[in-house]
Protein backbone atom coordinates (compact mmCIF):
# COMPACT_ATOMS: atom_id res chain seq x y z
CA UNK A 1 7.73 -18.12 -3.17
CA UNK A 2 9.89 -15.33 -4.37
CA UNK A 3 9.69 -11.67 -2.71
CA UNK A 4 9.72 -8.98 -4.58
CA UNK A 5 11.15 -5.21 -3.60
CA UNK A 6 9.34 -1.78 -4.44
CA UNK A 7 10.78 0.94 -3.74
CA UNK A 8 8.24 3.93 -2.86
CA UNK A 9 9.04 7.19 -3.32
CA UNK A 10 6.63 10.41 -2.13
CA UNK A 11 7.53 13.34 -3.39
CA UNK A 12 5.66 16.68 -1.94
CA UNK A 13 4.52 18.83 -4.89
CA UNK A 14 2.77 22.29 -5.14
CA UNK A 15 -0.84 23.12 -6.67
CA UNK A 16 1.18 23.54 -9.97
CA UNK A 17 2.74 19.72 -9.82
CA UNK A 18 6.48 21.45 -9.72
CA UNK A 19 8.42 19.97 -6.37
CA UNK A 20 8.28 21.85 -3.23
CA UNK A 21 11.05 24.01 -2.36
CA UNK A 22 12.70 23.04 0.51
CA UNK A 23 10.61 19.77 1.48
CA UNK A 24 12.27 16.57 1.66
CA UNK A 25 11.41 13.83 -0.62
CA UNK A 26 10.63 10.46 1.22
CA UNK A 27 11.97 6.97 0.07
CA UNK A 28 11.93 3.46 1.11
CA UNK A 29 12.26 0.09 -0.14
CA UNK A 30 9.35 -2.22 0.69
CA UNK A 31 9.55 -6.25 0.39
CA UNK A 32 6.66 -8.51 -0.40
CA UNK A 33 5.28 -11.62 -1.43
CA UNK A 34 2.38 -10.13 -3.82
CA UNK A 35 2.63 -8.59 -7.08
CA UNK A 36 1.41 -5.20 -6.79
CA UNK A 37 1.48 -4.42 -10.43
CA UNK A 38 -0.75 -7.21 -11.22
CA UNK A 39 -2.95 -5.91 -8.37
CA UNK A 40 -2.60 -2.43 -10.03
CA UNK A 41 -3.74 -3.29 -13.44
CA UNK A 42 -6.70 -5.19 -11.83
CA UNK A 43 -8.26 -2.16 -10.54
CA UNK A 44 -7.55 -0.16 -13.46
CA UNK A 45 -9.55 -2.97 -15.18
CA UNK A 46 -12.29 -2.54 -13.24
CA UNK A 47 -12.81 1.04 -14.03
CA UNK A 48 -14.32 2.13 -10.75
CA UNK A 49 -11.33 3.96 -10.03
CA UNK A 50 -9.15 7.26 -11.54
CA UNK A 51 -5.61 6.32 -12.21
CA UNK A 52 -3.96 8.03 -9.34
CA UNK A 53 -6.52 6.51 -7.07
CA UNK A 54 -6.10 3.15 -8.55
CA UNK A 55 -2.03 3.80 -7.73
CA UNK A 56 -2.55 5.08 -3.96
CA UNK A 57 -5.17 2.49 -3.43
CA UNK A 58 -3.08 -0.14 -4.68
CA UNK A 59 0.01 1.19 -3.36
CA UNK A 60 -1.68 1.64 0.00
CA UNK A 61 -3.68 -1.58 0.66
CA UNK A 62 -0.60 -3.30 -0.63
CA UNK A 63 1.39 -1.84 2.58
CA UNK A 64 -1.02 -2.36 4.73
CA UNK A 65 -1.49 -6.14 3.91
CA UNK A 66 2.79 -6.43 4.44
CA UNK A 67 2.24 -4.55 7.91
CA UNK A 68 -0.77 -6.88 9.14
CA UNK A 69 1.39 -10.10 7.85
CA UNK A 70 4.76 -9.36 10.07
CA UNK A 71 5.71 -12.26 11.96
CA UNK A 72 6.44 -11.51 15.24
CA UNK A 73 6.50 -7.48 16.13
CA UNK A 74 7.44 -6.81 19.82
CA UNK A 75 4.35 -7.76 21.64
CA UNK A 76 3.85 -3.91 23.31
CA UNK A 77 4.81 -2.48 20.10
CA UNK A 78 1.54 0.09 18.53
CA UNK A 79 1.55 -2.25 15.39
CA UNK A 80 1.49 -5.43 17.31
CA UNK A 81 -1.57 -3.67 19.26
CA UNK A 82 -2.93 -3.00 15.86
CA UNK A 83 -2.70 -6.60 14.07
CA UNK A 84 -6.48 -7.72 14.96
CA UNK A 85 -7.51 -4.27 13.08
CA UNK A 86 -5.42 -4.36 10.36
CA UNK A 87 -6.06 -8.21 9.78
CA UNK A 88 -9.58 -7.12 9.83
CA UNK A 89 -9.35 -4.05 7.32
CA UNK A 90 -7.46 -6.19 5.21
CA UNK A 91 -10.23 -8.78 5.03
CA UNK A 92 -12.73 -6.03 4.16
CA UNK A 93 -10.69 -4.80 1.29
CA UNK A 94 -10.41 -8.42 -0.12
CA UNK A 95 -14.08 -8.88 0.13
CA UNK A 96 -14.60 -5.78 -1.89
CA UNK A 97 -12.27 -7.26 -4.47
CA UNK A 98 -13.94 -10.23 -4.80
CA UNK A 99 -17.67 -8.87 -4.92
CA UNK A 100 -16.82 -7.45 -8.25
């Protein structure tokens, strides 16, 4: 199975959606088996959602599932202490999913 890259970009903005001055933008590439526009335009389908929190809900549950599937993290590392919950979380959201 292929992975696929995102890259994620959060940009801080003011009440007036212009940039903020002197606030640093953050970026990072992200690698992952799933398609998260196809998860995307899933929720958007289902209409339950607005579009931004179909994006951040999509975006974020998306990075979430990537950071509960990691291999091996160092065993007294805070995400390796956080698997069982994340694991968990993740099966809640999936449930949710599928009950609609």
């Amino acid at each position: 199975m292929s992975t696929r890259r995102y890259r994620i970009t959060v940009t801080p903005i003011e009440s007036d959606g212009h940039p903020c001055i002197g606030r640093s933008t953050i970026e990072f590439e992200q690698r992952s088996k799933d398609d998260w526009m196809q998860r995307l335009e899933l929720l958007q389908r289902q209409r339950e959602l607005s579009g931004d929190e179909c994006a951040a809900f999509a975006v974020g549950t998306q990075l979430l599932k990537d950071l509960a599937a990691l291999p091996h993290p160092p065993a007294a590392s805070a995400l390796a202490r956080m698997q069982p919950e994340l694991r968990a979380l993740i099966e809640r959201i999936s449930s949710l999913r599928s009950a609609h």
